[in-house]
PDB file of N, CA and C in Angstrom:
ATOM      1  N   UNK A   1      15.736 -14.893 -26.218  1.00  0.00           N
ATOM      2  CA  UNK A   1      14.862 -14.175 -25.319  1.00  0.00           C
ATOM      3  C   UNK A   1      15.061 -12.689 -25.588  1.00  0.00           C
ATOM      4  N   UNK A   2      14.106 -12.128 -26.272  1.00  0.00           N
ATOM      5  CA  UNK A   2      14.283 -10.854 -26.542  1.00  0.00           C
ATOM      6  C   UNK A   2      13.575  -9.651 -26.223  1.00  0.00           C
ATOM      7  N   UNK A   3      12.392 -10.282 -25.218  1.00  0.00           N
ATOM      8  CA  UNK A   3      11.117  -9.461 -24.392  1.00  0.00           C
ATOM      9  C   UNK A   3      11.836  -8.525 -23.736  1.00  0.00           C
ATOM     10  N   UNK A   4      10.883  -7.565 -23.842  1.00  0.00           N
ATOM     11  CA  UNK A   4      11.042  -6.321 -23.209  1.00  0.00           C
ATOM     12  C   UNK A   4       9.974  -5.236 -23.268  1.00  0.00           C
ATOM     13  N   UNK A   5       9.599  -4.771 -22.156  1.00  0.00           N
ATOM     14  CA  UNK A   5       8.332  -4.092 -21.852  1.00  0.00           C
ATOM     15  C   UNK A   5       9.048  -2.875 -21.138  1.00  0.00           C
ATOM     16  N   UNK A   6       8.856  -1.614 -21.928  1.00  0.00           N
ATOM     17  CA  UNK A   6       9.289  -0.368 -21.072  1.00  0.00           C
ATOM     18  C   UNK A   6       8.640  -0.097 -19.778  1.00  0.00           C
ATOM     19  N   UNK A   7       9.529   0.307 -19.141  1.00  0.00           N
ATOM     20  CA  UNK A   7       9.396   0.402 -17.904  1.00  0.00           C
ATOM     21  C   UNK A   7       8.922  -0.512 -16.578  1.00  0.00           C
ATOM     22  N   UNK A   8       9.271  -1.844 -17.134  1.00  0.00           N
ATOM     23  CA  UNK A   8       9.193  -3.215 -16.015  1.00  0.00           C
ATOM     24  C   UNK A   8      10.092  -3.685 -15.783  1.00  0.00           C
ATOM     25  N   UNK A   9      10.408  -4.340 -14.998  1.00  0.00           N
ATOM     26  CA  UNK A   9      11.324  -5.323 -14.598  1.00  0.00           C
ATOM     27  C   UNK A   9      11.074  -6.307 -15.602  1.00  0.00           C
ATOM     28  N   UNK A  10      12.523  -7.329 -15.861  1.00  0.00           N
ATOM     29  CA  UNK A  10      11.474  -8.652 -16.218  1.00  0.00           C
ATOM     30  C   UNK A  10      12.255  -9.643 -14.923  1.00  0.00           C
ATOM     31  N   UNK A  11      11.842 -10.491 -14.973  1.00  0.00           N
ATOM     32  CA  UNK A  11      11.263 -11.903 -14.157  1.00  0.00           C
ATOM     33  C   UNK A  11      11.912 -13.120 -14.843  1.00  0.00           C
ATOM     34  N   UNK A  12      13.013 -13.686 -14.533  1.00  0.00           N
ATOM     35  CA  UNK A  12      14.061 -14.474 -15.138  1.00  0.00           C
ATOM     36  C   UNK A  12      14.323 -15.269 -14.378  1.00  0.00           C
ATOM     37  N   UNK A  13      14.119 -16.712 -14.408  1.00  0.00           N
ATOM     38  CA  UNK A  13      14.585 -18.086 -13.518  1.00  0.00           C
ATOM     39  C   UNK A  13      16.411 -18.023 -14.210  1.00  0.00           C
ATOM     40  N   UNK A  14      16.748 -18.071 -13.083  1.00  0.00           N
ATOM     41  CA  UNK A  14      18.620 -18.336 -13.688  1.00  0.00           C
ATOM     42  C   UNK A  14      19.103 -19.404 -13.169  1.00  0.00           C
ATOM     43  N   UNK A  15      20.400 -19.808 -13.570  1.00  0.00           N
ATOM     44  CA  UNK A  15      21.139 -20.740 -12.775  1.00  0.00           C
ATOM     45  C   UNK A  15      22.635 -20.693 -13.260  1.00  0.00           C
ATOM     46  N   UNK A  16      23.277 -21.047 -11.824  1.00  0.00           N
ATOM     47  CA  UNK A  16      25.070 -20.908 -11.903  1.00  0.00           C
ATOM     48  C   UNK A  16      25.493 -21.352 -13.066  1.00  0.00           C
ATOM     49  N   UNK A  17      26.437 -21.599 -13.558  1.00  0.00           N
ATOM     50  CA  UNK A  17      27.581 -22.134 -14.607  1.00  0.00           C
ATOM     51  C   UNK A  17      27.326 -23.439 -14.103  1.00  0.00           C
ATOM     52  N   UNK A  18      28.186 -23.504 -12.856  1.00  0.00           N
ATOM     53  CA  UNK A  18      28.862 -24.278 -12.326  1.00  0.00           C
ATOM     54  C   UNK A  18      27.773 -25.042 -11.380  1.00  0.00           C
ATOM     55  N   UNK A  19      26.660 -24.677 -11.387  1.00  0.00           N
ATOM     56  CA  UNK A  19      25.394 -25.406 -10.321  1.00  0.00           C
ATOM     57  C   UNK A  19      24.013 -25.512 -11.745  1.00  0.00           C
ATOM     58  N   UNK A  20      23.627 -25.698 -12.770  1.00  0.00           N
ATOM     59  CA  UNK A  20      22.923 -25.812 -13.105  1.00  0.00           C
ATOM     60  C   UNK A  20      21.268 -26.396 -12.364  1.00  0.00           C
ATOM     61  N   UNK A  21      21.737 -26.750 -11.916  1.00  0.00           N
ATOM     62  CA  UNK A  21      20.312 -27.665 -10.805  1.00  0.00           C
ATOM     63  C   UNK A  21      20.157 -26.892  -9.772  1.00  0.00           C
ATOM     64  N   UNK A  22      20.495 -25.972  -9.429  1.00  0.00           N
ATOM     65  CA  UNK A  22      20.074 -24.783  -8.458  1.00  0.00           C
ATOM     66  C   UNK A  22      19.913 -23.664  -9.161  1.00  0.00           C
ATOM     67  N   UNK A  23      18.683 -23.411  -9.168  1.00  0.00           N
ATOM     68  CA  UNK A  23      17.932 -22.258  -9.842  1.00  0.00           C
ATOM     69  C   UNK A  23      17.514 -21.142  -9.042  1.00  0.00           C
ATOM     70  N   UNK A  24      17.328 -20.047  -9.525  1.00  0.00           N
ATOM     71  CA  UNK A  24      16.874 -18.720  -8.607  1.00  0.00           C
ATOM     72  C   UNK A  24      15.919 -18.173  -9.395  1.00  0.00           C
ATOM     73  N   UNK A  25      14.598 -17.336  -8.906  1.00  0.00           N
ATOM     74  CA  UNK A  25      14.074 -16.337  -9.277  1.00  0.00           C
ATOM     75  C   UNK A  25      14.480 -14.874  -9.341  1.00  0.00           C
ATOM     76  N   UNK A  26      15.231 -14.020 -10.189  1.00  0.00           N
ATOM     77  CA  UNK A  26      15.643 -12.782 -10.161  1.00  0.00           C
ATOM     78  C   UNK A  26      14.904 -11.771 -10.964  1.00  0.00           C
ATOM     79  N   UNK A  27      15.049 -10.218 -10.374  1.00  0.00           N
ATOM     80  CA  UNK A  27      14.119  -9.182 -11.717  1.00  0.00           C
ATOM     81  C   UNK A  27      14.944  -8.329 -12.113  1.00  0.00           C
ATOM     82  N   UNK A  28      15.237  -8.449 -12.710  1.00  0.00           N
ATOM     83  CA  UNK A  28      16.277  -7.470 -13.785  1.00  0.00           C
ATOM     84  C   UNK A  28      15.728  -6.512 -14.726  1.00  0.00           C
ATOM     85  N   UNK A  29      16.412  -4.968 -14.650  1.00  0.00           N
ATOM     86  CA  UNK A  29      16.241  -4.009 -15.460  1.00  0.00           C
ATOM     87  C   UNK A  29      16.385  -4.692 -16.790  1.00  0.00           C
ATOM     88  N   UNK A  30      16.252  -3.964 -17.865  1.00  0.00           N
ATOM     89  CA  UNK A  30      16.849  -4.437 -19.558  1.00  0.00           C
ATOM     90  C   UNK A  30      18.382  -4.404 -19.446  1.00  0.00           C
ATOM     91  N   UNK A  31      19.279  -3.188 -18.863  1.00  0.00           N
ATOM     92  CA  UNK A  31      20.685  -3.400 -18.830  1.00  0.00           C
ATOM     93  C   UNK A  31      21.324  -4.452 -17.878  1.00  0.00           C
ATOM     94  N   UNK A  32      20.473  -4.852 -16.960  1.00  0.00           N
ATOM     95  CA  UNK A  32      21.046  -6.083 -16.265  1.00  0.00           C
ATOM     96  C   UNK A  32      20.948  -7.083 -16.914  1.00  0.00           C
ATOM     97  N   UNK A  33      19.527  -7.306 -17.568  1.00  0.00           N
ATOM     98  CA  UNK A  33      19.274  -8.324 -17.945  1.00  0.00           C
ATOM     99  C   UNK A  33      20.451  -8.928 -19.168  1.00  0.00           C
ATOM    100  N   UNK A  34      20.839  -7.567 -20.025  1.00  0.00           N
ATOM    101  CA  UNK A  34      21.575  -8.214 -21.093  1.00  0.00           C
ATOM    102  C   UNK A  34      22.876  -8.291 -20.468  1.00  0.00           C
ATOM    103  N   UNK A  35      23.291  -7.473 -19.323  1.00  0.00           N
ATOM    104  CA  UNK A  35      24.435  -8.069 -18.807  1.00  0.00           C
ATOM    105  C   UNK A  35      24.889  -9.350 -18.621  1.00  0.00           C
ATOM    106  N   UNK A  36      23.904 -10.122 -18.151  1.00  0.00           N
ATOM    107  CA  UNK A  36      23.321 -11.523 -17.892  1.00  0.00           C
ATOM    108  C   UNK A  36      23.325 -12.658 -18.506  1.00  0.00           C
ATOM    109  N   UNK A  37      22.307 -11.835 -19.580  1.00  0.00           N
ATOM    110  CA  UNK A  37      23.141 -12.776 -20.857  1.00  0.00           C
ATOM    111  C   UNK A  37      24.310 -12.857 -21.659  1.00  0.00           C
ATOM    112  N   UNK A  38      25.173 -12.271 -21.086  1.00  0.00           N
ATOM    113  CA  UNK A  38      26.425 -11.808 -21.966  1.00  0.00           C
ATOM    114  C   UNK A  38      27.309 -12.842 -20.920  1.00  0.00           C
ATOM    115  N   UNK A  39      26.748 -12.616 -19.551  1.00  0.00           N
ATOM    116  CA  UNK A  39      27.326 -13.775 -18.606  1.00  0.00           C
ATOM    117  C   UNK A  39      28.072 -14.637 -19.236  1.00  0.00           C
ATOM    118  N   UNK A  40      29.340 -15.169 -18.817  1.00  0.00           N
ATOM    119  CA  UNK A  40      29.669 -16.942 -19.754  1.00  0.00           C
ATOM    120  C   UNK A  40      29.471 -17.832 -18.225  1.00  0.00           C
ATOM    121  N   UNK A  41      29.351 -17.010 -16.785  1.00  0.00           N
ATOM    122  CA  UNK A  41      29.525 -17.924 -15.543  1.00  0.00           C
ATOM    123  C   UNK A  41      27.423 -18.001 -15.227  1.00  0.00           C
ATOM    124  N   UNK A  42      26.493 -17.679 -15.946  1.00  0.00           N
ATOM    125  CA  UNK A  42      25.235 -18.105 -15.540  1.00  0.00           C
ATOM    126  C   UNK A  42      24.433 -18.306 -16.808  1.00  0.00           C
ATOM    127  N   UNK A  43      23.517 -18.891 -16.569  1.00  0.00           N
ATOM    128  CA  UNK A  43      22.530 -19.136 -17.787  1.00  0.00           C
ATOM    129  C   UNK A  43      21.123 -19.007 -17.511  1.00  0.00           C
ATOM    130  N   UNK A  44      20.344 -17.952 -18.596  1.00  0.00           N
ATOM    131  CA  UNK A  44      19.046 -17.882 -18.107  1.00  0.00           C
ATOM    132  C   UNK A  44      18.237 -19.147 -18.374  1.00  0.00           C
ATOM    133  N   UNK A  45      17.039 -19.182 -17.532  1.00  0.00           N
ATOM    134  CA  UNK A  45      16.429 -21.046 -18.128  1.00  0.00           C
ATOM    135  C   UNK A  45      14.992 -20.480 -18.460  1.00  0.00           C
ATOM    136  N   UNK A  46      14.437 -19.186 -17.679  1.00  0.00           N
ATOM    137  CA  UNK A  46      12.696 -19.340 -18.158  1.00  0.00           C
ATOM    138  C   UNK A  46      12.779 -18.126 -18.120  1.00  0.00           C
ATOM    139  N   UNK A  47      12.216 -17.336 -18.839  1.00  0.00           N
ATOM    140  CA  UNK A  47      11.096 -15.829 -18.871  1.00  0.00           C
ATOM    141  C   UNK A  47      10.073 -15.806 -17.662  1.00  0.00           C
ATOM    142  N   UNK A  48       9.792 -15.660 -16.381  1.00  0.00           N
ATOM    143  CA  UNK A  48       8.314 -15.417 -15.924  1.00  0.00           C
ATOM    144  C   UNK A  48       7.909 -14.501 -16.072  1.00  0.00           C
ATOM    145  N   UNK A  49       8.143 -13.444 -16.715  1.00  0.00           N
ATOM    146  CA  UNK A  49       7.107 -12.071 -16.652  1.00  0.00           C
ATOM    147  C   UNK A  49       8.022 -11.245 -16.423  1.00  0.00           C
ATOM    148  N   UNK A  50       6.350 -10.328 -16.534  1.00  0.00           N
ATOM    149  CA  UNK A  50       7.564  -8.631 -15.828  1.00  0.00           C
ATOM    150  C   UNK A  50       6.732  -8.128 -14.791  1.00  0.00           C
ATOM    151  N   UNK A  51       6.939  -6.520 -14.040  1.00  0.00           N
ATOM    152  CA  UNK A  51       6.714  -6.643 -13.081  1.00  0.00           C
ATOM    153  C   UNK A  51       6.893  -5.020 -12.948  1.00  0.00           C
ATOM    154  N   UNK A  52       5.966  -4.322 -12.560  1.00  0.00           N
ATOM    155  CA  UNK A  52       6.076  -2.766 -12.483  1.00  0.00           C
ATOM    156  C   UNK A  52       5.993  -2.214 -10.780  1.00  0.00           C
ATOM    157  N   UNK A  53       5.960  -3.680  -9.647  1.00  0.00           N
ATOM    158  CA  UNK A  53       5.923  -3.569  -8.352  1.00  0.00           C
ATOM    159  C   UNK A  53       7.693  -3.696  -7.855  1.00  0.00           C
ATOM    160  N   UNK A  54       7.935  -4.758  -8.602  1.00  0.00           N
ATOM    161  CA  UNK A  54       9.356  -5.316  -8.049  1.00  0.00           C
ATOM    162  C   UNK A  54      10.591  -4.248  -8.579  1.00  0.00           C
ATOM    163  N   UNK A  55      11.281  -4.101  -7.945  1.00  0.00           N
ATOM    164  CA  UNK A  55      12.535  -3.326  -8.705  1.00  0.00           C
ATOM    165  C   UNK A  55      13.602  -4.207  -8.996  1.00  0.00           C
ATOM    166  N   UNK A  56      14.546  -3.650 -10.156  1.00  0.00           N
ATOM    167  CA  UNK A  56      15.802  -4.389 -10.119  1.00  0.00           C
ATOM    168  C   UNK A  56      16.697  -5.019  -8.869  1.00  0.00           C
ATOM    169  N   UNK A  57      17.161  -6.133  -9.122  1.00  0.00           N
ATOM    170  CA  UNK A  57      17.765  -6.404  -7.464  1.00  0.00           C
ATOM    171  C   UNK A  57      19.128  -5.897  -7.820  1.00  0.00           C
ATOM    172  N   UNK A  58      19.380  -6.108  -8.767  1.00  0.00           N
ATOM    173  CA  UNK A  58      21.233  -5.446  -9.023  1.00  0.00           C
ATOM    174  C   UNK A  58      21.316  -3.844  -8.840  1.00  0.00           C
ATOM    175  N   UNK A  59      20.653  -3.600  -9.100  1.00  0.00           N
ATOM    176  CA  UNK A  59      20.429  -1.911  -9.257  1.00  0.00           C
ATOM    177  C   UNK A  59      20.115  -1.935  -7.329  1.00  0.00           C
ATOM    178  N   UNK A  60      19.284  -2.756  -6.572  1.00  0.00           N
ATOM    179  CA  UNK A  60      19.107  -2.341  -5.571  1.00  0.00           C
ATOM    180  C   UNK A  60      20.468  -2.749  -4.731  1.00  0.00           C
ATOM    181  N   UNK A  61      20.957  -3.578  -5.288  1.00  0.00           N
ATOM    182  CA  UNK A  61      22.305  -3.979  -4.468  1.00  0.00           C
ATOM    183  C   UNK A  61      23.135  -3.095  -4.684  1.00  0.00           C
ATOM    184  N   UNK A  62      23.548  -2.179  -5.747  1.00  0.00           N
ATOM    185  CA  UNK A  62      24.285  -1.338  -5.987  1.00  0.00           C
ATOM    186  C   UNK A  62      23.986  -0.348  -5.379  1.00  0.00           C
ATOM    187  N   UNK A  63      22.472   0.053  -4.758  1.00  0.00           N
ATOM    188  CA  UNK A  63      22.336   1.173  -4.951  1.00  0.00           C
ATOM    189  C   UNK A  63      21.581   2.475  -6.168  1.00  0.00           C
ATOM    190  N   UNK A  64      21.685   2.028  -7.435  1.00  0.00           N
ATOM    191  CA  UNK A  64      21.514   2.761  -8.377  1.00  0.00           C
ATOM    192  C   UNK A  64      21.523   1.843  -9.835  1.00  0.00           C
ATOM    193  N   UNK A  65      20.845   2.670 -10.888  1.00  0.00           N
ATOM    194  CA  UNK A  65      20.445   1.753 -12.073  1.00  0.00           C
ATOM    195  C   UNK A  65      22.033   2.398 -13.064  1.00  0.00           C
ATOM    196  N   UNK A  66      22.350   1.574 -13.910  1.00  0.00           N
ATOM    197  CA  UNK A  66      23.901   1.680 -14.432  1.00  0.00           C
ATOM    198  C   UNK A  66      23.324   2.581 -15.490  1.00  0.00           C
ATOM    199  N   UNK A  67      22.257   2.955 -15.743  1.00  0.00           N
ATOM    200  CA  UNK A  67      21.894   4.028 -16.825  1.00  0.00           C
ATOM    201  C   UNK A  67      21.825   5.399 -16.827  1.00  0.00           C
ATOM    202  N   UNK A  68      21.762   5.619 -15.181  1.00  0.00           N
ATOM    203  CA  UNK A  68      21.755   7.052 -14.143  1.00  0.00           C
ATOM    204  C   UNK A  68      22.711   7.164 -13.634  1.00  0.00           C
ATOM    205  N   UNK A  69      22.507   8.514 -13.064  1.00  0.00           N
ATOM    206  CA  UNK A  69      23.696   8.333 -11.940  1.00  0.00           C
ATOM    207  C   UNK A  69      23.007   8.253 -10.599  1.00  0.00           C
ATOM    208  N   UNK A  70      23.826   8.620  -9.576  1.00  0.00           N
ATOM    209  CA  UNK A  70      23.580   7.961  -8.176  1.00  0.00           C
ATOM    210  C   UNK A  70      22.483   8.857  -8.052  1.00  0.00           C
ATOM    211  N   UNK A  71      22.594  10.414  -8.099  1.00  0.00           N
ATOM    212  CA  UNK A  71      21.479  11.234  -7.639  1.00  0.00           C
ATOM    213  C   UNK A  71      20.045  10.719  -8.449  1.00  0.00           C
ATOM    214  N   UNK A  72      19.856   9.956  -9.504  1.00  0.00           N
ATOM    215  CA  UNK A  72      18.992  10.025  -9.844  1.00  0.00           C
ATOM    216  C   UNK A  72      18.071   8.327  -9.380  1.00  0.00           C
ATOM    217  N   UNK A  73      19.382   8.175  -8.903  1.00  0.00           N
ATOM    218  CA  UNK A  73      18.315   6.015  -8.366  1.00  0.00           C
ATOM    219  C   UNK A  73      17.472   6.560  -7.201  1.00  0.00           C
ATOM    220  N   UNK A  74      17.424   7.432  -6.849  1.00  0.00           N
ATOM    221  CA  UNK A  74      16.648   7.914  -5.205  1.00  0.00           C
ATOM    222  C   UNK A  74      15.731   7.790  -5.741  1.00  0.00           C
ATOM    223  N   UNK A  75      15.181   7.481  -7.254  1.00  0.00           N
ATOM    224  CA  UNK A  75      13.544   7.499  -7.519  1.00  0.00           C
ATOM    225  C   UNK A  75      13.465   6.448  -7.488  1.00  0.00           C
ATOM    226  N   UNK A  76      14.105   5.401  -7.639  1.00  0.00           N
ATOM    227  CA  UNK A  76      13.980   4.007  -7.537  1.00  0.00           C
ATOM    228  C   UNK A  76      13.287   3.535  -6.345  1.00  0.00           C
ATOM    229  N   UNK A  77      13.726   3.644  -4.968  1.00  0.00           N
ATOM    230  CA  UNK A  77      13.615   3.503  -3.875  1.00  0.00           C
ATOM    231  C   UNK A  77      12.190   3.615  -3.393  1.00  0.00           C
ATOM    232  N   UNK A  78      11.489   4.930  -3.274  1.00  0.00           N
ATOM    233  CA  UNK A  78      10.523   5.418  -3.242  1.00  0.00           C
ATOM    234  C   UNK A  78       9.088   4.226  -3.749  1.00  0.00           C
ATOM    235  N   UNK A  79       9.062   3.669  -4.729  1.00  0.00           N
ATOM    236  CA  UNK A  79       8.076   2.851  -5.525  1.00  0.00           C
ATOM    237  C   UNK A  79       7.995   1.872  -4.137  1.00  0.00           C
ATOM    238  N   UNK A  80       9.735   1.504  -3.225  1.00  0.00           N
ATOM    239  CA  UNK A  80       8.785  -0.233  -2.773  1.00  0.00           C
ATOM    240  C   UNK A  80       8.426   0.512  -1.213  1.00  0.00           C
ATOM    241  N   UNK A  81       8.446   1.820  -0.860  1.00  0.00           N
ATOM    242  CA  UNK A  81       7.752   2.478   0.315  1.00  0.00           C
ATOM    243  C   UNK A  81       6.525   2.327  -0.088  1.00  0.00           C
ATOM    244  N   UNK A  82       5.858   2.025  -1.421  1.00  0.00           N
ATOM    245  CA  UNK A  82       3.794   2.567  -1.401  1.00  0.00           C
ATOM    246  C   UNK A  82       4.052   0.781  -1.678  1.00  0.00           C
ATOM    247  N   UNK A  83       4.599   0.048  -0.967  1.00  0.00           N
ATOM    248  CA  UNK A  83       3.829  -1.268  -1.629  1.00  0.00           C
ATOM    249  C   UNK A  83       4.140  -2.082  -0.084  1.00  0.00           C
ATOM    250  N   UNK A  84       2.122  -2.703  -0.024  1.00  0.00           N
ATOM    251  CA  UNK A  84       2.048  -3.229   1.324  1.00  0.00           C
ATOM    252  C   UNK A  84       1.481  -4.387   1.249  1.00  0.00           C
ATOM    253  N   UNK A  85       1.351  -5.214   1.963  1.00  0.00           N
ATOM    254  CA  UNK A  85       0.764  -6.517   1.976  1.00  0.00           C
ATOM    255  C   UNK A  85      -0.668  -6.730   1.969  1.00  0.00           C
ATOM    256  N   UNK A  86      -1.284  -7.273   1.138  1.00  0.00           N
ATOM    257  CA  UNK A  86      -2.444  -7.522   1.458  1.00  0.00           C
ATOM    258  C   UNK A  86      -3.135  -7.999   2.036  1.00  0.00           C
ATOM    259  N   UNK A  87      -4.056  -8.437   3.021  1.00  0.00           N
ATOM    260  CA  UNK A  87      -4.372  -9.307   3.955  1.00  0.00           C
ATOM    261  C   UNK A  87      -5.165 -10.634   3.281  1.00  0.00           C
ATOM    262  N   UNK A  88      -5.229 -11.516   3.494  1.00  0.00           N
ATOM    263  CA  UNK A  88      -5.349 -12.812   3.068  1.00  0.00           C
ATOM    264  C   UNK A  88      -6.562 -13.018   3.800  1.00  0.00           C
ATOM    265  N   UNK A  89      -7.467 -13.753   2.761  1.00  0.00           N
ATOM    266  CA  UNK A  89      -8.692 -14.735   3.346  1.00  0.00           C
ATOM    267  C   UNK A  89      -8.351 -15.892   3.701  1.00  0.00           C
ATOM    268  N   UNK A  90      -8.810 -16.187   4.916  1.00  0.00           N
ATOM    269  CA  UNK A  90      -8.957 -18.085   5.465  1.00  0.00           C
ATOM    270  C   UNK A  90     -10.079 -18.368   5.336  1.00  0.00           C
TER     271      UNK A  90
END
């Protein structure tokens, strides 16, 4: 898996080491992502895409992207304030 689209997230089904049959949807920067795969305790299983709405979740759990420093993830943040729900047809 070697996709990569500047400036998206990508969109990665994973699963534990140790739980293979419990899977997650996660979006990972490019430096998370290869963190990830370097993993020996998870394994990626599918590519879904990428994603220029969603932000990194590791970077948001931290706080900041491991490529910046702290003063500079405050731009991170900002992107999921302009994003709102759309209203749905019945």
């Amino acid at each position: 898996m070697t996709h990569s689209v500047q400036g998206l997230t990508t969109v990665v089904v994973v699963h534990h080491a140790d739980a293979p049959a419990k899977q997650a949807t996660v979006t990972l920067c490019d430096e998370h992502l290869v963190s990830l795969r370097r993993a020996t305790w998870a394994g990626i299983d599918e590519l879904v895409g990428f994603s220029a709405v969603m932000e990194c979740e590791a970077c948001a759990s931290i706080g900041s992207s491991p490529a910046e420093s702290p003063a500079d993830s405050a731009r991170y943040r900002p992107r999921a304030q302009h994003l709102h729900w759309l209203p749905t047809r019945v």
